[in-house]
PDB file of N, CA and C in Angstrom:
ATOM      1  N   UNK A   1      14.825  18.188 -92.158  1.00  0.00           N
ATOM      2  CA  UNK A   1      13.780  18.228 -91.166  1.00  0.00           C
ATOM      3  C   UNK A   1      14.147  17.280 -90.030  1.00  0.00           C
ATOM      4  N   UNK A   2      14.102  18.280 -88.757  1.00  0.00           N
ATOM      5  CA  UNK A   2      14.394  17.374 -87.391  1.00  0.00           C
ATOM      6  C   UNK A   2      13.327  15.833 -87.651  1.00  0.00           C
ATOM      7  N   UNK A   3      13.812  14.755 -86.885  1.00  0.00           N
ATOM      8  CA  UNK A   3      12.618  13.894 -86.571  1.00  0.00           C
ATOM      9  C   UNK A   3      13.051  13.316 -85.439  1.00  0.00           C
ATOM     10  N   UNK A   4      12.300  12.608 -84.253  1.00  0.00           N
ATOM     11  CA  UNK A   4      12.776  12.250 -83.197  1.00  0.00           C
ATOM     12  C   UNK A   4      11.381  11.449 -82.879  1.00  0.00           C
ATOM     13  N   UNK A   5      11.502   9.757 -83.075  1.00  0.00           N
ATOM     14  CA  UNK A   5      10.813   8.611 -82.790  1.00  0.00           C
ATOM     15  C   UNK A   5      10.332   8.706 -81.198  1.00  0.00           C
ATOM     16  N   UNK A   6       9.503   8.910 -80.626  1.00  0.00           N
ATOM     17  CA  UNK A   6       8.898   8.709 -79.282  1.00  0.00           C
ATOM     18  C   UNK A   6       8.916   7.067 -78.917  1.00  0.00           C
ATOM     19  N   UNK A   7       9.273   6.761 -78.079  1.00  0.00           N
ATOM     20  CA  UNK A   7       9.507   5.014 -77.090  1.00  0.00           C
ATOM     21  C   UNK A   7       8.529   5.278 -76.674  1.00  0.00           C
ATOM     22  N   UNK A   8       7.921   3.980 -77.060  1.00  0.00           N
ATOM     23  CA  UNK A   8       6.883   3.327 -75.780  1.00  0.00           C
ATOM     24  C   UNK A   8       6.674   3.692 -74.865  1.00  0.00           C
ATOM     25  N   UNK A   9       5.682   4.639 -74.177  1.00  0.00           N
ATOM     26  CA  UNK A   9       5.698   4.623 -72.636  1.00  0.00           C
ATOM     27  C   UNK A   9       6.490   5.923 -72.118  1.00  0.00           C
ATOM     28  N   UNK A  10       7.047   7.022 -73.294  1.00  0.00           N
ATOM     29  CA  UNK A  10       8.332   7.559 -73.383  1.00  0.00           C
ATOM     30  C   UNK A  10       7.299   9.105 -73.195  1.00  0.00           C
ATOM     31  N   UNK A  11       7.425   9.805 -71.807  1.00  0.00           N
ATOM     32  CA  UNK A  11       6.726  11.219 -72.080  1.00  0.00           C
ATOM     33  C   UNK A  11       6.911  12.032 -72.926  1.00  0.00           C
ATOM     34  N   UNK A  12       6.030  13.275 -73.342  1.00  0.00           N
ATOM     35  CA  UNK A  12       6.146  13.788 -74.228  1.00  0.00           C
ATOM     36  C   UNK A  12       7.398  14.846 -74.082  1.00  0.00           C
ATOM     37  N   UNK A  13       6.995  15.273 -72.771  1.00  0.00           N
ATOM     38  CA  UNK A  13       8.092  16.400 -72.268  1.00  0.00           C
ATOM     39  C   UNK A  13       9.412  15.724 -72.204  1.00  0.00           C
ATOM     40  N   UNK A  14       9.930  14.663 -72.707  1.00  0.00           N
ATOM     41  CA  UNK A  14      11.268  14.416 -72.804  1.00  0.00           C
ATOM     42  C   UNK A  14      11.322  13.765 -74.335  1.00  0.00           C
ATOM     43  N   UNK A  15      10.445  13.974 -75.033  1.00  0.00           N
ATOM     44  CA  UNK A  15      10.465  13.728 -76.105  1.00  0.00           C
ATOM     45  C   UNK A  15      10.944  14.818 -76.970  1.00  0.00           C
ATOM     46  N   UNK A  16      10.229  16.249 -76.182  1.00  0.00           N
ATOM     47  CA  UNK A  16      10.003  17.641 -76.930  1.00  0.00           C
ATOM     48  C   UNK A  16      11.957  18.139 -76.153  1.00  0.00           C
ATOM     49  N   UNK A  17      12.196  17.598 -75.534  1.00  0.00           N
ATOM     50  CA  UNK A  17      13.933  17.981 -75.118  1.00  0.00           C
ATOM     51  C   UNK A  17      14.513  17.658 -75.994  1.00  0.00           C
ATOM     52  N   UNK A  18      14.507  16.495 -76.213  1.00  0.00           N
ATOM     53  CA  UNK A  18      15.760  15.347 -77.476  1.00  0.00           C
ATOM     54  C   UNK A  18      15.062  16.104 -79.047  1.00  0.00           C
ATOM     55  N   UNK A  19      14.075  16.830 -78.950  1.00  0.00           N
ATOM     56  CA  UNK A  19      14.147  17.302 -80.264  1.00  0.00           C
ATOM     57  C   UNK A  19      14.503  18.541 -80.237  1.00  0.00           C
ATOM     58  N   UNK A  20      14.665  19.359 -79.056  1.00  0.00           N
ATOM     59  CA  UNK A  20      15.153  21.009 -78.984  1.00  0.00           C
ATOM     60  C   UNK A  20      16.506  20.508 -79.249  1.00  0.00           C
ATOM     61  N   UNK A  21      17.420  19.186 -78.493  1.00  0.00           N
ATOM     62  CA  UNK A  21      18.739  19.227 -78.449  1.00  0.00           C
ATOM     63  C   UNK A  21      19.486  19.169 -79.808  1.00  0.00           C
ATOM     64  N   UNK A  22      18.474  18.145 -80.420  1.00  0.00           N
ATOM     65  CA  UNK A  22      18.976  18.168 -81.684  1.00  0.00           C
ATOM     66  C   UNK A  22      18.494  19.129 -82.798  1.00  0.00           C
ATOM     67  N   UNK A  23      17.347  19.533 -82.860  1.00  0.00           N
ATOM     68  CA  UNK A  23      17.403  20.954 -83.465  1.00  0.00           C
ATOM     69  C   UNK A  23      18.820  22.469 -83.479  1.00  0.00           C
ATOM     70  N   UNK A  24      18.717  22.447 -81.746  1.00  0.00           N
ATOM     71  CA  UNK A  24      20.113  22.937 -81.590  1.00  0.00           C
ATOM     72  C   UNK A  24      21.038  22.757 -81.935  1.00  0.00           C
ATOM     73  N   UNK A  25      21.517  21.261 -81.804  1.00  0.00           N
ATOM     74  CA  UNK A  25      22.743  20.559 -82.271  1.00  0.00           C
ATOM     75  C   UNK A  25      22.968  20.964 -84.313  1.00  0.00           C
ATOM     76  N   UNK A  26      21.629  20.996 -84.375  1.00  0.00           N
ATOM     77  CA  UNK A  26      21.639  21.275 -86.019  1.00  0.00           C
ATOM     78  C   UNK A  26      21.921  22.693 -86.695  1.00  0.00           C
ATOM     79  N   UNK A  27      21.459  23.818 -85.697  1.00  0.00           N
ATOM     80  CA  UNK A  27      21.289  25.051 -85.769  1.00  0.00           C
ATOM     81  C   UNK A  27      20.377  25.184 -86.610  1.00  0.00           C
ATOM     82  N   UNK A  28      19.437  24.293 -86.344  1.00  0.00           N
ATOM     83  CA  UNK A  28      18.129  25.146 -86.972  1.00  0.00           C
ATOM     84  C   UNK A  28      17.491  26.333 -86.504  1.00  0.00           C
ATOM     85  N   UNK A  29      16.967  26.186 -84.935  1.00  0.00           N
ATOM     86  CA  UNK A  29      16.710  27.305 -84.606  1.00  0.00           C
ATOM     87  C   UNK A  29      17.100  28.594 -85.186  1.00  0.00           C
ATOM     88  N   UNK A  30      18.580  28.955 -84.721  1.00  0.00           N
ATOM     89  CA  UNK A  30      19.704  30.054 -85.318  1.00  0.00           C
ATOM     90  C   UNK A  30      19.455  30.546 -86.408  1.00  0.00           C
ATOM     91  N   UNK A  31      19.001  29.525 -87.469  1.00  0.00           N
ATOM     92  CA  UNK A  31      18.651  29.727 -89.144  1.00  0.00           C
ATOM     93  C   UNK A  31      17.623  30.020 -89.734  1.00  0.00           C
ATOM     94  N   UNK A  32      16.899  29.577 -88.856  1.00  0.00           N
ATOM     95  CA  UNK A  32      15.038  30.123 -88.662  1.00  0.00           C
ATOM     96  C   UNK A  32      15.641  31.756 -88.326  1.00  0.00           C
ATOM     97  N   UNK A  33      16.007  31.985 -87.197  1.00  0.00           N
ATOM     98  CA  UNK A  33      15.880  33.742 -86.386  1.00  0.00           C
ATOM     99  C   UNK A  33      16.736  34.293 -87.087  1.00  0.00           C
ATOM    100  N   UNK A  34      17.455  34.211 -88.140  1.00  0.00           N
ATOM    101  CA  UNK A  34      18.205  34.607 -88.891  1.00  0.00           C
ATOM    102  C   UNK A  34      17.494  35.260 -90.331  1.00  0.00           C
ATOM    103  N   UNK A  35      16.981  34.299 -90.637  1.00  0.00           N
ATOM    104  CA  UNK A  35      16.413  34.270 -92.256  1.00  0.00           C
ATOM    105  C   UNK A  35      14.806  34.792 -91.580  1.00  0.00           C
ATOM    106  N   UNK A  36      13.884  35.284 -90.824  1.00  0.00           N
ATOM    107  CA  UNK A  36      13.215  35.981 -90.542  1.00  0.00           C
ATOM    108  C   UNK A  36      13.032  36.707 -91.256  1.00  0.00           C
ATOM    109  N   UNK A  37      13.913  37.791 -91.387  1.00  0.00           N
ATOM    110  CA  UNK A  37      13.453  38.825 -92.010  1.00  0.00           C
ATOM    111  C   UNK A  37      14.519  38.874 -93.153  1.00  0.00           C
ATOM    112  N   UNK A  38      14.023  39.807 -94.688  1.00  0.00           N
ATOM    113  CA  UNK A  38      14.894  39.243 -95.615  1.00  0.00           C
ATOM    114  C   UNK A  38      16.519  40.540 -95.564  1.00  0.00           C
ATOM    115  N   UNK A  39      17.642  40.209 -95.898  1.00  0.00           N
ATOM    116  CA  UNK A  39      18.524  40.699 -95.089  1.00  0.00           C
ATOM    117  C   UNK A  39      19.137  41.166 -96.563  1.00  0.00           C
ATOM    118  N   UNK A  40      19.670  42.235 -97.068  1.00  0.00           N
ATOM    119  CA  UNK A  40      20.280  42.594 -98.380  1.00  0.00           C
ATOM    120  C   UNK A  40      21.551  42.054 -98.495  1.00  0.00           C
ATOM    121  N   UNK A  41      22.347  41.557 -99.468  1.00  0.00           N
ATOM    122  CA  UNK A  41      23.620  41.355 -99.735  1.00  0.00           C
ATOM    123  C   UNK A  41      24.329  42.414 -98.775  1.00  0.00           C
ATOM    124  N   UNK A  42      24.395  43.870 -98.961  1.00  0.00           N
ATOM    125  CA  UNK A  42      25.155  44.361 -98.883  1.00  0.00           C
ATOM    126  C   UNK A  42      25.188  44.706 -97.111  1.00  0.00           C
ATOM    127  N   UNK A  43      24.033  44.643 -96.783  1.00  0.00           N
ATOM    128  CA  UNK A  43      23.537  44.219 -95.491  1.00  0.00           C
ATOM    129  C   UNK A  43      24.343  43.191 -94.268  1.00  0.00           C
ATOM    130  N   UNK A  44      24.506  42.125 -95.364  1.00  0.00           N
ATOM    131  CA  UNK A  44      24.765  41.024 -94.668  1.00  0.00           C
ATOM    132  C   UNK A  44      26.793  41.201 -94.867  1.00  0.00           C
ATOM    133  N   UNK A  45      27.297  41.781 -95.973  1.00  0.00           N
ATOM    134  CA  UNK A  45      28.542  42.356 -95.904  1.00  0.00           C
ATOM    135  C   UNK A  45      28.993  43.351 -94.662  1.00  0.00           C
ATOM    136  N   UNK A  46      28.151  44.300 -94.749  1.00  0.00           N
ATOM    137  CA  UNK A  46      28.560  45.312 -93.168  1.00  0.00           C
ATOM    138  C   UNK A  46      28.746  44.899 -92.136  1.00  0.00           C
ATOM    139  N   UNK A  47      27.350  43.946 -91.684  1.00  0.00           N
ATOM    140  CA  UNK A  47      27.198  42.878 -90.625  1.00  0.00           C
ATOM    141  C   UNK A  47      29.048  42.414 -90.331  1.00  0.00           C
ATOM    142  N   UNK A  48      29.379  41.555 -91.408  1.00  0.00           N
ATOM    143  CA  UNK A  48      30.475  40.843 -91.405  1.00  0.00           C
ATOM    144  C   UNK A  48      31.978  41.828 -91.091  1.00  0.00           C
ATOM    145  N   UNK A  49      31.750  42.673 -91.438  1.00  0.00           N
ATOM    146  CA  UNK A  49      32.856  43.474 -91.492  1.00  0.00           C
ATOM    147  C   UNK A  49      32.958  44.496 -90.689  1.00  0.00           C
ATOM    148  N   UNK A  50      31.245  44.181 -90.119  1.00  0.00           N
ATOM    149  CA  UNK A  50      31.823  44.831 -88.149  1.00  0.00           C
ATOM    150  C   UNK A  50      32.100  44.285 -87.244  1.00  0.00           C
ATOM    151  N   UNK A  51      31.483  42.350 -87.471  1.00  0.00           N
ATOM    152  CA  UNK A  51      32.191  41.206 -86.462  1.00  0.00           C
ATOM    153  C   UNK A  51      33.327  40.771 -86.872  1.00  0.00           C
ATOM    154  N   UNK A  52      34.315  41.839 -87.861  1.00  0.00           N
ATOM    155  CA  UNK A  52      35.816  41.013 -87.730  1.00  0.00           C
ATOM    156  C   UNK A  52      35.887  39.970 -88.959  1.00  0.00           C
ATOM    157  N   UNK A  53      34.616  39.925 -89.673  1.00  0.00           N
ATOM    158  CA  UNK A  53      34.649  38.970 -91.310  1.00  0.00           C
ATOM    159  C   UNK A  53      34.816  37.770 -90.952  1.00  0.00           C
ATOM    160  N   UNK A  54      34.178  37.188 -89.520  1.00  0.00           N
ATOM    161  CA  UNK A  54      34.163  36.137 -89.028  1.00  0.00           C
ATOM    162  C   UNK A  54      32.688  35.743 -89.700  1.00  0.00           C
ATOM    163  N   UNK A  55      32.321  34.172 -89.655  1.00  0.00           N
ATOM    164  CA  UNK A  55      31.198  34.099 -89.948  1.00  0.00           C
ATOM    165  C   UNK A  55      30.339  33.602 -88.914  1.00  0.00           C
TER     166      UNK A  55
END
C-alpha cells in the first residue's frame, strides 16, 4: 500500500502528485486495470503469444 506523509503547510494538490508518481513508479495503477476483470489462464497465454511472449 502506497503511503505519502503530507509537510506542514504542504497542499493537497501536490500531495495527491507525489502519490500518483509513486503509485506509477510502483505500477499499481497498471495492476489494478489489469486484474479488473477476471482473465482465464488460457486467456492470458494467447494474450502473450500475440505480443511476441514478451511480458
Amino acid at each position: 500500500m502506497s503511503e505519502v506523509r503530507i509537510k506542514r503547510g504542504e497542499p493537497i494538490d501536490k500531495a495527491l502528485r507525489r502519490l500518483k508518481k509513486k503509485m506509477d513508479k510502483e505500477g499499481t495503477l497498471k495492476d489494478l486495470r489489469n486484474r479488473r476483470y477476471y482473465e482465464k489462464p488460457s486467456e492470458i497465454k494467447r494474450r502473450m503469444e500475440k505480443r511476441g511472449g514478451r511480458h
